[in-house]
PDB file of N, CA and C in Angstrom:
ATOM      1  N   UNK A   1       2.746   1.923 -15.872  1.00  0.00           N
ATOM      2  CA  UNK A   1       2.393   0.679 -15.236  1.00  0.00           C
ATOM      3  C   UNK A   1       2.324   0.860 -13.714  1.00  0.00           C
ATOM      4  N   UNK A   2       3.093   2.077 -13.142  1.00  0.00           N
ATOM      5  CA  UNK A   2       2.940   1.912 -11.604  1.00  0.00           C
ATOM      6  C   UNK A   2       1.821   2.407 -10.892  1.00  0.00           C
ATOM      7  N   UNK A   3       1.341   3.535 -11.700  1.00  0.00           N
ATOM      8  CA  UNK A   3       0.091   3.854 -11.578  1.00  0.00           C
ATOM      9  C   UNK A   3      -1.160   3.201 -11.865  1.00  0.00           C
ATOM     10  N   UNK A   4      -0.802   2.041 -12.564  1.00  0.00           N
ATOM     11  CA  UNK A   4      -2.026   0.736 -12.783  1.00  0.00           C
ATOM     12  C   UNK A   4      -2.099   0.228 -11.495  1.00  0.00           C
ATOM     13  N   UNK A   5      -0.847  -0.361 -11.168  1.00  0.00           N
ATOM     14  CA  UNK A   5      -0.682  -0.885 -10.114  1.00  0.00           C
ATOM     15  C   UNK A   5      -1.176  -0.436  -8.305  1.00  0.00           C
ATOM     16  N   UNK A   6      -1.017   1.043  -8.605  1.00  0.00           N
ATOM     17  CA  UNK A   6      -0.946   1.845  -7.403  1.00  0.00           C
ATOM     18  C   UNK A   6      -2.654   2.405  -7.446  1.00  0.00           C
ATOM     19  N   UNK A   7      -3.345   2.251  -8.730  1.00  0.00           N
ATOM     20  CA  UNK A   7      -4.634   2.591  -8.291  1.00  0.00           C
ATOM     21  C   UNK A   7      -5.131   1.089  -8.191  1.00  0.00           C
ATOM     22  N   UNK A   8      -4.511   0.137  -8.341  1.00  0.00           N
ATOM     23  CA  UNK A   8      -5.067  -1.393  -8.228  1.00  0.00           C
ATOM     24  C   UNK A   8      -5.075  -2.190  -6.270  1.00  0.00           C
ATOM     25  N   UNK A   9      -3.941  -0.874  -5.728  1.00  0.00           N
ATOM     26  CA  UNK A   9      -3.601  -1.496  -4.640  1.00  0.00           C
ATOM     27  C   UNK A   9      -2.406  -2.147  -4.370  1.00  0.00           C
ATOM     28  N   UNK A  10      -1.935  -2.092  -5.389  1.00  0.00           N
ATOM     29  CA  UNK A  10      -0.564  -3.186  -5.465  1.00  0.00           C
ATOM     30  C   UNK A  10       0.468  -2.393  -5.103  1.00  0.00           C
ATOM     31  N   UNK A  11       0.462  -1.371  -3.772  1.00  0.00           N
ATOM     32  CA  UNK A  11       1.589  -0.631  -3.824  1.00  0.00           C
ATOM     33  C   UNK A  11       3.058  -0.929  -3.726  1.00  0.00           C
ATOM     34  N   UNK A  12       2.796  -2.109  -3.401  1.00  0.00           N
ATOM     35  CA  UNK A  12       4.596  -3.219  -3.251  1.00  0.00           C
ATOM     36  C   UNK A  12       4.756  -2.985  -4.752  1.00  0.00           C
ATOM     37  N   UNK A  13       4.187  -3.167  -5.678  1.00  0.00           N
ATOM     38  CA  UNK A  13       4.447  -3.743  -7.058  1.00  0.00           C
ATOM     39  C   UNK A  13       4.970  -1.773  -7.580  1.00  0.00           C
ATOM     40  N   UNK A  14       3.965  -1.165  -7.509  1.00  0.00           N
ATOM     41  CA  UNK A  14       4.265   0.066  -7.791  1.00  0.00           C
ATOM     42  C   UNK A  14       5.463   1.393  -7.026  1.00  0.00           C
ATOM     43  N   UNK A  15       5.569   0.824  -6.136  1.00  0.00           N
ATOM     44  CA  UNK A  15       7.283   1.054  -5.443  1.00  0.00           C
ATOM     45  C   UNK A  15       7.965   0.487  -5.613  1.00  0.00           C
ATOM     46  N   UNK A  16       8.282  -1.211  -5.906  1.00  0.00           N
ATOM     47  CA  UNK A  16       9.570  -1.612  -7.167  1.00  0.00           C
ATOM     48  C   UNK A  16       9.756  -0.854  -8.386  1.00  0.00           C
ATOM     49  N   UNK A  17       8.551  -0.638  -9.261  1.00  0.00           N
ATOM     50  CA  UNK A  17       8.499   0.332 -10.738  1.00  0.00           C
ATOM     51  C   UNK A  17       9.334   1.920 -10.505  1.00  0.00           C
ATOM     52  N   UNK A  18       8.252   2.755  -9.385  1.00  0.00           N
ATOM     53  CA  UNK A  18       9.142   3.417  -9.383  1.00  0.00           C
ATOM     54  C   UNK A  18      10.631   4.042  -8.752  1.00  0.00           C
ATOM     55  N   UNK A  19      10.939   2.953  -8.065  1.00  0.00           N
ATOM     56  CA  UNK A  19      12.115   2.734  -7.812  1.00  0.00           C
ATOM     57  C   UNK A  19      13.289   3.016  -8.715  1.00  0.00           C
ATOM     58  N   UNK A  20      12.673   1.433  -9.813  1.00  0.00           N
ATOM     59  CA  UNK A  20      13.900   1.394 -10.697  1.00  0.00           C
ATOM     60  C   UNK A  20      13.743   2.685 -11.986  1.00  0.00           C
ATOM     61  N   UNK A  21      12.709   3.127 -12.390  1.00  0.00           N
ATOM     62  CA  UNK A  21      12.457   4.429 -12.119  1.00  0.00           C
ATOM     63  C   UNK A  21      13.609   5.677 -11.884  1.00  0.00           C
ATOM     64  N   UNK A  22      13.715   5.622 -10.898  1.00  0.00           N
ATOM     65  CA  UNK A  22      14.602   6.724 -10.235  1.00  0.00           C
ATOM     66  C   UNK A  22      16.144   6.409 -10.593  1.00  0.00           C
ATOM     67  N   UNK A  23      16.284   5.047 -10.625  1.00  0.00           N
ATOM     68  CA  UNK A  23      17.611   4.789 -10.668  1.00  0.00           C
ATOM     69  C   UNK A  23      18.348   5.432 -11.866  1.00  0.00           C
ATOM     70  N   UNK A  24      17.203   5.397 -12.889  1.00  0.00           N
ATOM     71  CA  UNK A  24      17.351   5.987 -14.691  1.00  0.00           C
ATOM     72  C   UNK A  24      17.149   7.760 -14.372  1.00  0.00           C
ATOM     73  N   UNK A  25      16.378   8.293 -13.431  1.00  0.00           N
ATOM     74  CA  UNK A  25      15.933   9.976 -13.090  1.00  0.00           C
ATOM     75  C   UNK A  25      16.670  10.060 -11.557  1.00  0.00           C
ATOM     76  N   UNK A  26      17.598  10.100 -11.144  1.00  0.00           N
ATOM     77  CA  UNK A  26      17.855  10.038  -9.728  1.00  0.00           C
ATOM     78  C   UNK A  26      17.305  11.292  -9.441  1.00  0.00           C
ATOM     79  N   UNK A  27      17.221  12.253  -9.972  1.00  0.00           N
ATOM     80  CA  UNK A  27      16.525  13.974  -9.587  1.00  0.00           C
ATOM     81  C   UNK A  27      14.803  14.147 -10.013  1.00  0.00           C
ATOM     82  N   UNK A  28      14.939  13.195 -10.240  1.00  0.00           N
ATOM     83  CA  UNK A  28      13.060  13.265 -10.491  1.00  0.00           C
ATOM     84  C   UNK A  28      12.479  13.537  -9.278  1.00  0.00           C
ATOM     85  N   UNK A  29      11.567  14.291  -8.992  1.00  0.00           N
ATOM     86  CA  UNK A  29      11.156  14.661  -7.661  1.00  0.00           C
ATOM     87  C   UNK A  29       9.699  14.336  -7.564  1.00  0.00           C
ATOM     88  N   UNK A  30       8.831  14.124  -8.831  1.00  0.00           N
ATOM     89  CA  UNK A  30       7.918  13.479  -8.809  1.00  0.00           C
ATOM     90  C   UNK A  30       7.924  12.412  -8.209  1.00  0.00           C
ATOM     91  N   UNK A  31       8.800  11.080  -8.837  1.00  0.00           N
ATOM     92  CA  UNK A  31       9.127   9.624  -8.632  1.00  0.00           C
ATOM     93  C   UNK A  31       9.172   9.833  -7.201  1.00  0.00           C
ATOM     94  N   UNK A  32      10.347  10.761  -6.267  1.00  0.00           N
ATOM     95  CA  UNK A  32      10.444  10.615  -4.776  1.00  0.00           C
ATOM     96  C   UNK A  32       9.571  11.012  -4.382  1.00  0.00           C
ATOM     97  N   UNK A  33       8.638  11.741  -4.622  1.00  0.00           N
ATOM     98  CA  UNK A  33       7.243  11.897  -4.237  1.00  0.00           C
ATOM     99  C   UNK A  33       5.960  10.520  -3.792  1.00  0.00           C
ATOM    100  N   UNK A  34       5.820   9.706  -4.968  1.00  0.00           N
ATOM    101  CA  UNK A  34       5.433   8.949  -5.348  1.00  0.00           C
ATOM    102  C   UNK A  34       5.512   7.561  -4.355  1.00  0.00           C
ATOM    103  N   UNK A  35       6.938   7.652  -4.366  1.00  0.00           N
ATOM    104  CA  UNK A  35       7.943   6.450  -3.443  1.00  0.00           C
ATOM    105  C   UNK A  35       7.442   7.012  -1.785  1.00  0.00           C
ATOM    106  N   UNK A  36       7.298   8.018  -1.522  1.00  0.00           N
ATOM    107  CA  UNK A  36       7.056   8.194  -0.258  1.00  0.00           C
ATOM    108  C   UNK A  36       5.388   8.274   0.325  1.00  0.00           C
ATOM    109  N   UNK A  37       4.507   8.759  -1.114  1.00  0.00           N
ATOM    110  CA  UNK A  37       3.852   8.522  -0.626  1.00  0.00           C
ATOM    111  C   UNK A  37       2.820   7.312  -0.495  1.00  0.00           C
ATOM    112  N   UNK A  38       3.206   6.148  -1.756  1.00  0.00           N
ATOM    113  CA  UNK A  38       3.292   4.823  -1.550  1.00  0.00           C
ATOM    114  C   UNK A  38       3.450   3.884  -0.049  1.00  0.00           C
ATOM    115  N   UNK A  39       4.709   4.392   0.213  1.00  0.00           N
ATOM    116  CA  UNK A  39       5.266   3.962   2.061  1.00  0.00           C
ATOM    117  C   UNK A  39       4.729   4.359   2.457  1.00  0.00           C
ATOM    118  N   UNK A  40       4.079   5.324   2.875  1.00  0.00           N
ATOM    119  CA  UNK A  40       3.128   5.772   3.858  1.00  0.00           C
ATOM    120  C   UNK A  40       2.094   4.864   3.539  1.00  0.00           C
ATOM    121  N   UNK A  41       1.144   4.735   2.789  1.00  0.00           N
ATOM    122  CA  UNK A  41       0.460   3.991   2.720  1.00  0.00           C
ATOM    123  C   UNK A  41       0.375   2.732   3.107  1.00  0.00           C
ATOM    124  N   UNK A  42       1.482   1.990   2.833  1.00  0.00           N
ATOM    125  CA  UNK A  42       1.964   0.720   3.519  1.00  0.00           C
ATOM    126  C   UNK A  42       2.123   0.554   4.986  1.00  0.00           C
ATOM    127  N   UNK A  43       3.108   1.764   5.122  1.00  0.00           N
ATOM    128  CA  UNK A  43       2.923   1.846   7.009  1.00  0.00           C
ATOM    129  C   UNK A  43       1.302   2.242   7.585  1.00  0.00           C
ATOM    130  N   UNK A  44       0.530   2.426   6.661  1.00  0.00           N
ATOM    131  CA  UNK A  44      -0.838   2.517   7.696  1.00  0.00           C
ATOM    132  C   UNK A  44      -1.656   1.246   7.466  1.00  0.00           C
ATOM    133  N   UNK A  45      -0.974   0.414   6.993  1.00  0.00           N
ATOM    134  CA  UNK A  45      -1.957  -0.740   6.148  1.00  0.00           C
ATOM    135  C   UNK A  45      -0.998  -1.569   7.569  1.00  0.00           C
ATOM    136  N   UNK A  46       0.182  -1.243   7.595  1.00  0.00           N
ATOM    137  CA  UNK A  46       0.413  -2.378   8.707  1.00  0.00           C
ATOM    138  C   UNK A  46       0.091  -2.071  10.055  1.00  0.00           C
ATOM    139  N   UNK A  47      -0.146  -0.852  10.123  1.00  0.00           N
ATOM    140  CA  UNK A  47      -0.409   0.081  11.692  1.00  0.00           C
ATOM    141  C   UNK A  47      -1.226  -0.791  11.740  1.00  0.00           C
ATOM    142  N   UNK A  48      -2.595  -0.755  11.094  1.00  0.00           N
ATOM    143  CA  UNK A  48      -4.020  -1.126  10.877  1.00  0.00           C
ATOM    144  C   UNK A  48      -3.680  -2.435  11.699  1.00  0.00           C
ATOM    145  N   UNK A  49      -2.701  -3.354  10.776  1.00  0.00           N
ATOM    146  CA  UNK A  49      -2.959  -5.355  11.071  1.00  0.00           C
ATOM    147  C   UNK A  49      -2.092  -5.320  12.596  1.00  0.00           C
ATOM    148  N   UNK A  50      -1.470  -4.476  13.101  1.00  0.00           N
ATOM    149  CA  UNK A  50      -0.758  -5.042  13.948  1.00  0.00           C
ATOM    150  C   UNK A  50      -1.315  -3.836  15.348  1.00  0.00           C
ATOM    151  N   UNK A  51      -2.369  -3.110  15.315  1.00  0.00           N
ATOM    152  CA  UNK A  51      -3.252  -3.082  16.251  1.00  0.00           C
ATOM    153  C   UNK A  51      -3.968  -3.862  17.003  1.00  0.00           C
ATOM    154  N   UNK A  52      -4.421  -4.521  15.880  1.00  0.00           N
ATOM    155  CA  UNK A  52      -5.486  -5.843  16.055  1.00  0.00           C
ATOM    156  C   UNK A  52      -4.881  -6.668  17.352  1.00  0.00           C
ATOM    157  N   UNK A  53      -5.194  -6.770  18.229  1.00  0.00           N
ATOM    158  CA  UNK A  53      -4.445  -7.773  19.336  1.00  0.00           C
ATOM    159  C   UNK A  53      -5.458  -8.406  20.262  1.00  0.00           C
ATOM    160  N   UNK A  54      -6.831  -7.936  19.850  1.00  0.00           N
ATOM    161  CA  UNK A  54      -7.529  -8.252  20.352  1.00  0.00           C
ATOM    162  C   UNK A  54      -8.381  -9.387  19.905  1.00  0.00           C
ATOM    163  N   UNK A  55      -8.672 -10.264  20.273  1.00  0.00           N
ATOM    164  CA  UNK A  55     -10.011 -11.538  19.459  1.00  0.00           C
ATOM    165  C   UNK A  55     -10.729 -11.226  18.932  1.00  0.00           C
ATOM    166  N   UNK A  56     -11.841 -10.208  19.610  1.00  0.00           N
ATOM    167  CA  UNK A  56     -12.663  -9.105  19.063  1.00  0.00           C
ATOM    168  C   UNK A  56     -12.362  -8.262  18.072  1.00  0.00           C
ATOM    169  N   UNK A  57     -11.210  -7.599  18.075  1.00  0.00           N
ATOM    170  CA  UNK A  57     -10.766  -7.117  17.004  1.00  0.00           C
ATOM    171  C   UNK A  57     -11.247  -8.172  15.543  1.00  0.00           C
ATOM    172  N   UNK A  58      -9.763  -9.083  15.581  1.00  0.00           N
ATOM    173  CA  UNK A  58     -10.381 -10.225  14.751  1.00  0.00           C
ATOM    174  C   UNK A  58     -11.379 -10.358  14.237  1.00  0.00           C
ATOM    175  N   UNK A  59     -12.507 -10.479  14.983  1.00  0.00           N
ATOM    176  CA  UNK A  59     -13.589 -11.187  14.503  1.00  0.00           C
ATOM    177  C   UNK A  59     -14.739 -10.026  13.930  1.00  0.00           C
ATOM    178  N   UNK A  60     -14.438  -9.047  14.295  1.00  0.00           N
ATOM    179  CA  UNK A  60     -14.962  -8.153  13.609  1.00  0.00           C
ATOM    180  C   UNK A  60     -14.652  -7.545  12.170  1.00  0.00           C
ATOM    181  N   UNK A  61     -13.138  -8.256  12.015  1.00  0.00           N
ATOM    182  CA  UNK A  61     -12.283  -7.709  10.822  1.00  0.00           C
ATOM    183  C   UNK A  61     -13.006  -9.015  10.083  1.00  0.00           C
ATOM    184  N   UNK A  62     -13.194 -10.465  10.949  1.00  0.00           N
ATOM    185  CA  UNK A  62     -13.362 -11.528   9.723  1.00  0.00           C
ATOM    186  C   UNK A  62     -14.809 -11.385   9.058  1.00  0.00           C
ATOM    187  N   UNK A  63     -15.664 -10.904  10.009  1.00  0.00           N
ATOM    188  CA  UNK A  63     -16.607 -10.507   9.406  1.00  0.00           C
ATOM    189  C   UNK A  63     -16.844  -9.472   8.210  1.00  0.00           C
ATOM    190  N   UNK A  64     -16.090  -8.546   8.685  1.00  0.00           N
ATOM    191  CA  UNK A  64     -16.023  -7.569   7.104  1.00  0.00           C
ATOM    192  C   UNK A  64     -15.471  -8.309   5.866  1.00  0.00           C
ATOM    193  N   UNK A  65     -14.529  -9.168   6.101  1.00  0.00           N
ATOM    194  CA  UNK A  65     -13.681 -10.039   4.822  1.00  0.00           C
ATOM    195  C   UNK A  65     -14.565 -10.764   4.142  1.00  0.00           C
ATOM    196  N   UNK A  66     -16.071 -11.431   4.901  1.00  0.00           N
ATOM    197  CA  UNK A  66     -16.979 -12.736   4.388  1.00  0.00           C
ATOM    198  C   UNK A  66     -17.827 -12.005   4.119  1.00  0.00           C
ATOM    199  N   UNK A  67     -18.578 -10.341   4.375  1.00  0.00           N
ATOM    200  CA  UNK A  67     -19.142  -9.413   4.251  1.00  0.00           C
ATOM    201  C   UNK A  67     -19.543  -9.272   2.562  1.00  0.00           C
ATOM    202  N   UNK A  68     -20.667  -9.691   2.082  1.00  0.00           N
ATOM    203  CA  UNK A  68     -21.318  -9.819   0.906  1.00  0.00           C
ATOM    204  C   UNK A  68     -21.223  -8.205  -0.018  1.00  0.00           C
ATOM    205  N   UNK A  69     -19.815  -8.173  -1.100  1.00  0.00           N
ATOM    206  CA  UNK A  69     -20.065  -6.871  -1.984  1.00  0.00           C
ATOM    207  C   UNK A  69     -20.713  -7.402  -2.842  1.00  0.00           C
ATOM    208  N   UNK A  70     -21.766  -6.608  -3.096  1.00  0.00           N
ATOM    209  CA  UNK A  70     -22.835  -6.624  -4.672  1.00  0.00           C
ATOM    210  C   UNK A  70     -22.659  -5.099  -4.814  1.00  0.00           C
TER     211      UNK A  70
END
């Protein structure tokens, strides 16, 4: 399931899983693998939002959000 999650984007959801996870494998080295490289991911997703300080920034980001996928 964390890997549903983690190719879905949901990496919050898929670092609770394998968390509790580890708690049952504390030597699993995959799982701490997994867990770290999850966080990383997260820390660049917030690098990303908390660059933004600019208006311009903004409005270039809101445009990609209203930005038509077909």
């Amino acid at each position: 399931m964390a890997r549903i999650y983690e190719r879905q984007g949901h990496t919050a959801d898929a670092i609770a899983i394998y968390s509790k996870l580890l708690k049952n494998e504390p030597d699993n080295f995959g799982l701490k693998k997994a867990i770290q490289r999850l966080r990383g991911k997260n820390m660049q997703k917030v690098a990303f939002f908390t660059a933004m300080y600019k208006k311009e920034q903004f409005q270039v980001f809101e445009k990609w959000l209203v930005k038509p996928w077909s």
